[in-house]
N, C-alpha and C. Protein backbone atom coordinates (compact mmCIF):
# COMPACT_ATOMS: atom_id res chain seq x y z
N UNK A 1 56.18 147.06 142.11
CA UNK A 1 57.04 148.18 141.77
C UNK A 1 57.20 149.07 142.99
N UNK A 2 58.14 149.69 143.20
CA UNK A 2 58.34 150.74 143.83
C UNK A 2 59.10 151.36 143.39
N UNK A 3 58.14 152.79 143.76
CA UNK A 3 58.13 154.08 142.85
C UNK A 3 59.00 154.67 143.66
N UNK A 4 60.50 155.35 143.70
CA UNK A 4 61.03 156.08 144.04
C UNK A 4 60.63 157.43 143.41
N UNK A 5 59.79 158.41 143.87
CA UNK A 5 59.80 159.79 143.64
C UNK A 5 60.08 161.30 144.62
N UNK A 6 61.12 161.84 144.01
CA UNK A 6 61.86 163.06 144.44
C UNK A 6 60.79 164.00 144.19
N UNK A 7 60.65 165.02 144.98
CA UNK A 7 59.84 165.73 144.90
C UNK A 7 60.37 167.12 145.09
N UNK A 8 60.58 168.36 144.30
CA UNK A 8 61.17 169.50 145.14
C UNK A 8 60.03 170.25 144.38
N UNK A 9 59.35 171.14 145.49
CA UNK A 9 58.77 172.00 145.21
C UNK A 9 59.24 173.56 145.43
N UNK A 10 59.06 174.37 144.51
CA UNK A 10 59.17 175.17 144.65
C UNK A 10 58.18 176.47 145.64
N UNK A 11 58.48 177.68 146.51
CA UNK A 11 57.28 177.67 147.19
C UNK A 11 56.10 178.54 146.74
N UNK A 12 56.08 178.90 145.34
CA UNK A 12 54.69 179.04 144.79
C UNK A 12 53.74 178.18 144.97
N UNK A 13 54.00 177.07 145.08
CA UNK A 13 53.14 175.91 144.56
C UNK A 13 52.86 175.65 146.34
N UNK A 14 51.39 175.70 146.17
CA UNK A 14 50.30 175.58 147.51
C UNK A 14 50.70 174.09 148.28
N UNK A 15 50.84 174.47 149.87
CA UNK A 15 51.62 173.22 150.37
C UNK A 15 50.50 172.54 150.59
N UNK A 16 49.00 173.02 150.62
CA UNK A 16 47.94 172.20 151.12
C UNK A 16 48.32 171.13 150.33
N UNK A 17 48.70 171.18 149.48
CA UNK A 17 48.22 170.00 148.43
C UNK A 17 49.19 168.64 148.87
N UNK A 18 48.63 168.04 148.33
CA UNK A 18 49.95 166.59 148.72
C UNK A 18 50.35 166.12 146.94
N UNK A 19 51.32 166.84 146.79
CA UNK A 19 51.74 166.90 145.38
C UNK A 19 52.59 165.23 145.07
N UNK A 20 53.02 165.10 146.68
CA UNK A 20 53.77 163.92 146.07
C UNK A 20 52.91 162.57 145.75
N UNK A 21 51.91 162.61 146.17
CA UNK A 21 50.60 161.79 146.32
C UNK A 21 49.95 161.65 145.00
N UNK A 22 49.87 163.09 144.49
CA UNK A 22 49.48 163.70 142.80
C UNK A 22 50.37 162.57 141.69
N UNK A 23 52.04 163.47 141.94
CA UNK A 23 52.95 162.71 141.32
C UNK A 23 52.74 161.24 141.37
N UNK A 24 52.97 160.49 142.44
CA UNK A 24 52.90 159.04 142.27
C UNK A 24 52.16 158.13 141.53
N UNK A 25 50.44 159.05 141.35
CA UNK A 25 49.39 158.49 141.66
C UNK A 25 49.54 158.48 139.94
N UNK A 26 49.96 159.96 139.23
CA UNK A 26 49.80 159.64 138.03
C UNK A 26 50.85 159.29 136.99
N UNK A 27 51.94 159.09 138.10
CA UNK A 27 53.49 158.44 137.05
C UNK A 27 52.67 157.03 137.39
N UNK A 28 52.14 156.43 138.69
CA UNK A 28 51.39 154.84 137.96
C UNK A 28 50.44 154.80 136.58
N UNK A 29 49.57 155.57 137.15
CA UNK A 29 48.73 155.59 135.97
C UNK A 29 49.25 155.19 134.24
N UNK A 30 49.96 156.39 134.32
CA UNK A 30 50.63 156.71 132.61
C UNK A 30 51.09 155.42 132.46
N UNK A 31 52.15 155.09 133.53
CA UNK A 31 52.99 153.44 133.18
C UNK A 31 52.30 152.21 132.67
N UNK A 32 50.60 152.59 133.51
CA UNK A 32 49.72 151.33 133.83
C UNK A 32 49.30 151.55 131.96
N UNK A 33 49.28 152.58 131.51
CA UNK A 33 48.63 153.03 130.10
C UNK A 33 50.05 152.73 129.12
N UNK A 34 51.22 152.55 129.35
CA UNK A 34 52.37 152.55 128.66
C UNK A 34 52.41 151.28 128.13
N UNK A 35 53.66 150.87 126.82
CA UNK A 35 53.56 149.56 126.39
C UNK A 35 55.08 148.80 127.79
N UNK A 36 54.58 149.43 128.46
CA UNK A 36 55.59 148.90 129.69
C UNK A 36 54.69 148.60 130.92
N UNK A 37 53.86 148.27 131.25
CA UNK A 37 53.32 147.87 132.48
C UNK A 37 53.95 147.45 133.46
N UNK A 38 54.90 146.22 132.97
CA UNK A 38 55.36 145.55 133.94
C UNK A 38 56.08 146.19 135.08
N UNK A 39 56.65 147.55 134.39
CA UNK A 39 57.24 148.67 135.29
C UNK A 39 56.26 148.52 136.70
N UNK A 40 55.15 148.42 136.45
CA UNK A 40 54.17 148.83 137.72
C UNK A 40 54.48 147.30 138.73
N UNK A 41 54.42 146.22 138.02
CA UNK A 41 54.55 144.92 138.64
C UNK A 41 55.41 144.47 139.06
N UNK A 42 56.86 144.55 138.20
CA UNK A 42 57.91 144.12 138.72
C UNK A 42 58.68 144.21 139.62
N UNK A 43 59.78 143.80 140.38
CA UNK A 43 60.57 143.88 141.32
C UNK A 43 61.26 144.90 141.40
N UNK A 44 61.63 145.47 140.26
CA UNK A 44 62.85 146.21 140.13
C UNK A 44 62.12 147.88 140.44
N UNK A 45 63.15 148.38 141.42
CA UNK A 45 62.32 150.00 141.67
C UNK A 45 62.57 150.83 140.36
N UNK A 46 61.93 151.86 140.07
CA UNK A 46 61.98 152.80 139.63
C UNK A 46 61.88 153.69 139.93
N UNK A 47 62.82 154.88 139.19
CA UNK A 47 62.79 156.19 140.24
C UNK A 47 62.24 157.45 139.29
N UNK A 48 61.64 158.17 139.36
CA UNK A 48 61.84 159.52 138.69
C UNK A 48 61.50 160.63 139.19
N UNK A 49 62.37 162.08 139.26
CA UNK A 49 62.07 163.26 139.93
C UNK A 49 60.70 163.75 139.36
N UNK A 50 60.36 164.68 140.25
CA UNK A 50 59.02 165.93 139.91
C UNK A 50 59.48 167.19 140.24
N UNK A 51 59.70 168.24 139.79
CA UNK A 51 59.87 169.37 140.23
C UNK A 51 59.31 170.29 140.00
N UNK A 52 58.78 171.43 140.65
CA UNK A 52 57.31 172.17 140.73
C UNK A 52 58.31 173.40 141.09
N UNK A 53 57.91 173.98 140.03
CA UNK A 53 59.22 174.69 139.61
C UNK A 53 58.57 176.28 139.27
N UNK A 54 59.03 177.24 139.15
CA UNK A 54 58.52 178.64 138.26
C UNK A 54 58.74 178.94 137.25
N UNK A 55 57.69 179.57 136.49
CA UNK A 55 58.33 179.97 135.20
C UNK A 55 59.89 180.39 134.74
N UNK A 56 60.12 180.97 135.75
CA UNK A 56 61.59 181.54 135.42
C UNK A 56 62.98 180.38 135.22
N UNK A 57 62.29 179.12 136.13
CA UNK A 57 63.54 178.59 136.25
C UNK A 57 62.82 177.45 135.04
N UNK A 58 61.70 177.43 134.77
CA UNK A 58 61.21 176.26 133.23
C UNK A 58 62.10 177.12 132.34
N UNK A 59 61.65 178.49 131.90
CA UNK A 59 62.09 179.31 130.76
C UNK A 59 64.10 179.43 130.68
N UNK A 60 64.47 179.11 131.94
CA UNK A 60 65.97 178.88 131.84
C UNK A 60 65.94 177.58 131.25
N UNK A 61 65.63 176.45 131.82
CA UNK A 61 65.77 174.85 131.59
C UNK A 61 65.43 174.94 129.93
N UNK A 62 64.43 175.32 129.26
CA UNK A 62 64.01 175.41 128.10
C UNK A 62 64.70 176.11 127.15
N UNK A 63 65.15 176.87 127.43
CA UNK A 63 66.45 177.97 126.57
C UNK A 63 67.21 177.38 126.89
N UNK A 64 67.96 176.69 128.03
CA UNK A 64 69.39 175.51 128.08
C UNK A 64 68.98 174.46 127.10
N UNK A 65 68.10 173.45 127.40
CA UNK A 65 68.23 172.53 126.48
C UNK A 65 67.28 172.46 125.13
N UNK A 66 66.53 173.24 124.72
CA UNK A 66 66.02 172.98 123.65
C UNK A 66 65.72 174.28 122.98
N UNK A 67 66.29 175.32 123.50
CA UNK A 67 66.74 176.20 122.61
C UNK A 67 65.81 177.27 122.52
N UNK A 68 64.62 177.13 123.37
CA UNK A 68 63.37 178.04 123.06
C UNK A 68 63.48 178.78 124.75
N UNK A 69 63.93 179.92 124.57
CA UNK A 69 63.82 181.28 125.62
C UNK A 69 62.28 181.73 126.13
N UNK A 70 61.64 180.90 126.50
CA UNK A 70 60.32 180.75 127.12
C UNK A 70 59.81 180.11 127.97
N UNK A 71 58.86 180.32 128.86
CA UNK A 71 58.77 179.16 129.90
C UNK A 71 57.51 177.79 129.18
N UNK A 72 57.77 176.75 129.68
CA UNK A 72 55.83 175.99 129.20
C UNK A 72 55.94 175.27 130.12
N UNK A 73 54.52 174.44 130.15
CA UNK A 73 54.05 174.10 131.33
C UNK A 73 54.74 172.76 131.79
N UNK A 74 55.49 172.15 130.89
CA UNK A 74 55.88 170.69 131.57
C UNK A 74 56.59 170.73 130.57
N UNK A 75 58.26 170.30 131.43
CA UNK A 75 59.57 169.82 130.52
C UNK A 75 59.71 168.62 130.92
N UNK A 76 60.43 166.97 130.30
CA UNK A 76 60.67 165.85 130.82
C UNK A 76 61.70 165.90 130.13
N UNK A 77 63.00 165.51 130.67
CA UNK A 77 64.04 164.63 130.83
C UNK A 77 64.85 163.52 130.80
N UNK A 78 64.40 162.48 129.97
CA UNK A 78 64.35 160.96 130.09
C UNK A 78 65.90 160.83 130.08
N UNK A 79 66.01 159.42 130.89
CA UNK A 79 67.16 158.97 131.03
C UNK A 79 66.93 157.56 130.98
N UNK A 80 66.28 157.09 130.53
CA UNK A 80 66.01 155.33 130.33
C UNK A 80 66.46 155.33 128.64
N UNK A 81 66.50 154.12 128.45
CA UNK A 81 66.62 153.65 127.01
C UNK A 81 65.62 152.40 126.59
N UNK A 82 64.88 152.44 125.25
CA UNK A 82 63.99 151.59 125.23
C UNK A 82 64.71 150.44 125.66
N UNK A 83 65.65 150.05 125.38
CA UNK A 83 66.54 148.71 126.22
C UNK A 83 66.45 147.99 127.82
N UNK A 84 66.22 149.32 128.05
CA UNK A 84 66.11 149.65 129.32
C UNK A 84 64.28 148.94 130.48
N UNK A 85 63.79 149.66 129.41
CA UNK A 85 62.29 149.95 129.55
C UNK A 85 62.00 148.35 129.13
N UNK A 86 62.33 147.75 128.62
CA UNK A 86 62.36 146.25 127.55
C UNK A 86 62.15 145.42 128.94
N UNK A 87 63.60 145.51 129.56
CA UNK A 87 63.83 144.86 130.60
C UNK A 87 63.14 144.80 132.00
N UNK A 88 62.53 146.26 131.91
CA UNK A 88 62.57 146.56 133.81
C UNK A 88 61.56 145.55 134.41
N UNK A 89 60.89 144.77 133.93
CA UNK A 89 59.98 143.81 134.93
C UNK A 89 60.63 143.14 135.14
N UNK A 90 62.69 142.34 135.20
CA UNK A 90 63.15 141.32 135.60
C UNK A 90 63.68 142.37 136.92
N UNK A 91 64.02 141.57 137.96
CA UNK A 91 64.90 141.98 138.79
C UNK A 91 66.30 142.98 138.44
N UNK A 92 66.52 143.89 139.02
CA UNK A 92 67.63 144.55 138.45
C UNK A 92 67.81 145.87 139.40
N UNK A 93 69.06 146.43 139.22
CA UNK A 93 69.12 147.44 139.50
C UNK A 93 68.16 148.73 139.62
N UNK A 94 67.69 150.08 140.50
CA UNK A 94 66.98 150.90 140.26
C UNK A 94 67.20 151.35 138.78
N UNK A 95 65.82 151.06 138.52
CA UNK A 95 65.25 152.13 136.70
C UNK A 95 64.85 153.15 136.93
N UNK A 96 66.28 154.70 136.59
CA UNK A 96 66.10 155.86 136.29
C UNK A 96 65.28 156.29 135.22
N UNK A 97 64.17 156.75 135.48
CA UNK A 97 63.27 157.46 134.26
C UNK A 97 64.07 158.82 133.49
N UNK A 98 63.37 159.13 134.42
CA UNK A 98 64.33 160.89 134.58
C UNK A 98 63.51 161.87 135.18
N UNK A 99 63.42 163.37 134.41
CA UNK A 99 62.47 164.21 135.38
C UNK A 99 61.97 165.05 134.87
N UNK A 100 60.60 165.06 135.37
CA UNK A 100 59.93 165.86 135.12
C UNK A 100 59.94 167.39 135.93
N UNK A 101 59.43 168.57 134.94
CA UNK A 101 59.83 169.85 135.15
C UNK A 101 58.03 170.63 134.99
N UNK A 102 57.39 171.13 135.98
CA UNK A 102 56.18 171.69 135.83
C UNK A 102 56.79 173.26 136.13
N UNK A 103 56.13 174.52 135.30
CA UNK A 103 56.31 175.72 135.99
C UNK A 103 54.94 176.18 136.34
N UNK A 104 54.71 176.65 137.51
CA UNK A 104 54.27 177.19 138.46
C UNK A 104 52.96 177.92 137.59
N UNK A 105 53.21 179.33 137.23
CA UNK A 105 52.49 180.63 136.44
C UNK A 105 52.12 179.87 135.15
N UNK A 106 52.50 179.16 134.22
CA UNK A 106 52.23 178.69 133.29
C UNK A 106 51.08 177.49 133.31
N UNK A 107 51.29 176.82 134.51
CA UNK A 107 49.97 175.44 134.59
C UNK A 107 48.92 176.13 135.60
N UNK A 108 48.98 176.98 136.53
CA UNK A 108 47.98 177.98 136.67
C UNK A 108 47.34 178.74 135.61
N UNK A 109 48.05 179.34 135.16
CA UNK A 109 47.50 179.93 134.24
C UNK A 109 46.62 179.55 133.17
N UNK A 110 46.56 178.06 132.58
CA UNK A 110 46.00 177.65 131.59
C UNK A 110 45.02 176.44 132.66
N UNK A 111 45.38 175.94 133.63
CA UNK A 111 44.28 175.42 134.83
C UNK A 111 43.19 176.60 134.29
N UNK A 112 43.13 177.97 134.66
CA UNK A 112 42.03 179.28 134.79
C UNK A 112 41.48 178.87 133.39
N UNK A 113 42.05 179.16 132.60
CA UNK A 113 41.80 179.15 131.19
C UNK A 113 40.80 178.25 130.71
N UNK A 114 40.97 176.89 131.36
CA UNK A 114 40.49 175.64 130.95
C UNK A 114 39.57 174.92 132.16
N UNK A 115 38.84 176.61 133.05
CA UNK A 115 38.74 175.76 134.34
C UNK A 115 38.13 174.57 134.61
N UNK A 116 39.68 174.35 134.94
CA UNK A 116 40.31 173.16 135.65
C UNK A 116 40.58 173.41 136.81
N UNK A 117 40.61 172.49 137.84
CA UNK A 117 41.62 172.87 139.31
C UNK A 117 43.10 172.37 138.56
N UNK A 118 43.56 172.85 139.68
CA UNK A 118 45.43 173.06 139.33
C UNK A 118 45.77 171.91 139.85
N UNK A 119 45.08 170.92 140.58
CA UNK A 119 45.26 169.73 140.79
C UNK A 119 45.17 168.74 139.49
N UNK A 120 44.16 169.24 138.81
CA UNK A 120 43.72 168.17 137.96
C UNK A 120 44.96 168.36 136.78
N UNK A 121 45.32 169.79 136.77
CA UNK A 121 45.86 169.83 135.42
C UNK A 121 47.14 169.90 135.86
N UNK A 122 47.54 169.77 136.87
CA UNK A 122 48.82 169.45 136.96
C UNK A 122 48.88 167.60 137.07
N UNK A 123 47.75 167.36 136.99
CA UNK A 123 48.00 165.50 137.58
C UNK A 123 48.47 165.42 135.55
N UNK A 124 47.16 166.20 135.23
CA UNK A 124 47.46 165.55 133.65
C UNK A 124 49.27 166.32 132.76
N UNK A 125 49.37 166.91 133.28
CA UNK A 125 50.81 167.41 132.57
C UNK A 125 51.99 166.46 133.54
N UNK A 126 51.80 165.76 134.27
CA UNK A 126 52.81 164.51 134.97
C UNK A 126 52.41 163.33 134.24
N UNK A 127 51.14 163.30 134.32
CA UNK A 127 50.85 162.25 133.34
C UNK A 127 51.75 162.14 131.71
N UNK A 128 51.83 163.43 131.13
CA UNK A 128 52.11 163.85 129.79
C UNK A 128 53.59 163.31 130.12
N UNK A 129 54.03 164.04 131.29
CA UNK A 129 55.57 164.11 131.09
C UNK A 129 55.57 162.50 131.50
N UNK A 130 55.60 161.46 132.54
CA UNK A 130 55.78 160.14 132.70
C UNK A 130 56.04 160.12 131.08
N UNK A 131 54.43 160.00 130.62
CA UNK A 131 54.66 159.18 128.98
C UNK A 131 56.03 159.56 128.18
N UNK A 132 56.44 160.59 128.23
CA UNK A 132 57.31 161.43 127.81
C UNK A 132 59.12 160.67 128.12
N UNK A 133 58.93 160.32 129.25
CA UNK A 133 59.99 159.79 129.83
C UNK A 133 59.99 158.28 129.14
N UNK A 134 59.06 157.41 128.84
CA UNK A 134 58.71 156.11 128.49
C UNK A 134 59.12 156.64 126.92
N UNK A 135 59.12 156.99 126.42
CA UNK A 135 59.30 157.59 124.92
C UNK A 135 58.80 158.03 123.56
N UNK A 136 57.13 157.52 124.54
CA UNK A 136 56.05 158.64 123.58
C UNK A 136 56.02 160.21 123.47
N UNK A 137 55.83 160.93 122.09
CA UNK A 137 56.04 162.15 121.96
C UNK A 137 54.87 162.24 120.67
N UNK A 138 54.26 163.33 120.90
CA UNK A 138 53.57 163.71 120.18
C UNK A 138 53.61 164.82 118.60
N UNK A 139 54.98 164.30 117.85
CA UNK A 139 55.62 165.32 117.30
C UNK A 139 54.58 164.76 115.62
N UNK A 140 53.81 163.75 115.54
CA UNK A 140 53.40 163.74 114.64
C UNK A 140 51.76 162.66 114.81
N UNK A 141 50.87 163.52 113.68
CA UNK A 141 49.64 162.77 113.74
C UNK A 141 49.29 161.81 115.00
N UNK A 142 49.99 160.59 114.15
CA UNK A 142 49.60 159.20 114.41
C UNK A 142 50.18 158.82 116.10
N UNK A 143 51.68 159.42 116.51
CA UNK A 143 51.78 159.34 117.78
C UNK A 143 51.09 160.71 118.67
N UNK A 144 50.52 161.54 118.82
CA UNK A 144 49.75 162.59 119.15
C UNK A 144 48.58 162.05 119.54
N UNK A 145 47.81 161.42 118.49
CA UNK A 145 46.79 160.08 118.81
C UNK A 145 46.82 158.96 119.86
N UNK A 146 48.19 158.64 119.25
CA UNK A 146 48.39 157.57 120.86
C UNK A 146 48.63 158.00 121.87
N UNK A 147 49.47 159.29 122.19
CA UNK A 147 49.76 159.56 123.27
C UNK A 147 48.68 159.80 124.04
N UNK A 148 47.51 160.88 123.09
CA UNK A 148 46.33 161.45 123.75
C UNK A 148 45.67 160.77 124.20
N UNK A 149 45.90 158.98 123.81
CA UNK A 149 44.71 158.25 124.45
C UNK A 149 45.19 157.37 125.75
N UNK A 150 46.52 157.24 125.11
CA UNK A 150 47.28 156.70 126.50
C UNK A 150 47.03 158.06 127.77
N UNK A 151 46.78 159.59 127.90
CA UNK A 151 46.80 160.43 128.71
C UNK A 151 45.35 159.87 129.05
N UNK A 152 44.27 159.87 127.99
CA UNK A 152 43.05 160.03 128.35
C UNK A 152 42.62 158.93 129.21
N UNK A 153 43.11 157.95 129.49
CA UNK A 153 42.68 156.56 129.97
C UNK A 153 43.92 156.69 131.17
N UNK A 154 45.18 157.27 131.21
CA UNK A 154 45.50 156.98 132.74
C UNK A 154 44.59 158.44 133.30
N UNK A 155 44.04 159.51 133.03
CA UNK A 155 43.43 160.07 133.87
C UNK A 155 42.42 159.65 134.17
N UNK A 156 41.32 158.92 133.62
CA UNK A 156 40.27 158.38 133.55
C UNK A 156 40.49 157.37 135.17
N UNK A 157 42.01 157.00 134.80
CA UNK A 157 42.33 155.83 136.24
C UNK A 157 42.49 156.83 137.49
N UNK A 158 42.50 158.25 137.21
CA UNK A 158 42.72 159.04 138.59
C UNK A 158 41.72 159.21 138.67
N UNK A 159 40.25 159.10 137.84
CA UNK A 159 38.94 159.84 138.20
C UNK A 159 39.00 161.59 137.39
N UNK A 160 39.66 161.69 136.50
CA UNK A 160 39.97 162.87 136.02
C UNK A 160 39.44 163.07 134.49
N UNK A 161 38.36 163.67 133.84
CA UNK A 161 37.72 163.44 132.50
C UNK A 161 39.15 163.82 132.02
N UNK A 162 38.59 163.86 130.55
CA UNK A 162 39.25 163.86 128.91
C UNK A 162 39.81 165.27 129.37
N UNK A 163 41.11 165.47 129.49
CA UNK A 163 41.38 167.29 129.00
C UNK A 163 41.07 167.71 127.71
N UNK A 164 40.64 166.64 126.50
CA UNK A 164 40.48 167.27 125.17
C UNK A 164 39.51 167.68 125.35
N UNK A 165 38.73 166.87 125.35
CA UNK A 165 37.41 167.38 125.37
C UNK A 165 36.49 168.79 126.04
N UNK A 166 37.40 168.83 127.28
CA UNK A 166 36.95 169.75 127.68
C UNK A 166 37.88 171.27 126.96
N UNK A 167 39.06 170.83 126.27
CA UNK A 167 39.61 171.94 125.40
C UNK A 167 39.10 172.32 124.28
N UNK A 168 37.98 171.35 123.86
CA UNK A 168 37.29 171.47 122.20
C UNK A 168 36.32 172.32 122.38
């Protein structure tokens, strides 16, 4: 696979870091945890943005498309179709995911909360959003379950414990 990832950071977000390194490391992960693997194996590239963004401009994106006038910590975007996702281990054209949206004040803020480094909890809210893009969502019980374990096992592949656990 090769991972085409866009990266725009916004300049809150600390340049020490090598965010695009973050991103890559855990859009494999999630994929490697997805009922799509082959994404990771196959020929065909895949692409998807990251954008490290501020509250102000999440809380616009979030009041544009889903209607809630607030900022949160990770918006995703998908632009694949399970059709799509079916296919991508044959040869083919670049596979658009879509993009992921982190704000700034909001994944700091709950990093403190939950101390966490802002590394870790931003690896796991890319993680969230990848899955997100693949077309797991956590809007009920039984997928909430899967998703949480598909998160808990690609962080586990970054070296990163359970975020539940340490939220319980």
């Amino acid at each position: 696979m090769t991972l085409d990832l866009m990266l725009d950071a916004d300049d809150e977000w600390d340049s020490s870091t090598d965010w695009a390194r973050l991103a890559e490391a855990a859009a494999r992960a999630a994929i490697a945890e997805s009922a799509w693997p082959q994404l990771a194996d196959g020929e065909r590239a895949v692409e998807l943005s990251v954008v490290l963004a501020s509250d102000a401009e999440v809380r616009e994106l979030n009041s544009t498309w889903r209607g809630k006038d607030k900022p949160t910590n990770v918006l995703s975007f998908p632009q694949a179709e399970a059709d799509d996702l079916d296919g991508a281990g044959a040869p083919g054209p670049e596979l658009m995911l879509g993009d992921i949206v982190l704000a700034h004040e909001t994944c700091t803020r709950e990093a403190e909360e939950k101390a966490l480094s802002l590394e870790h909890h931003a690896a796991h809210l890319m993680v969230h959003g990848t899955l997100h893009l693949l077309g797991y969502d956590h809007l009920e019980d039984g997928t909430a379950e899967d998703m949480e374990a598909r998160e808990t096992r690609a962080l586990a592949r970054l070296g990163i414990g359970n975020p539940y656990e340490v939220a319980a």
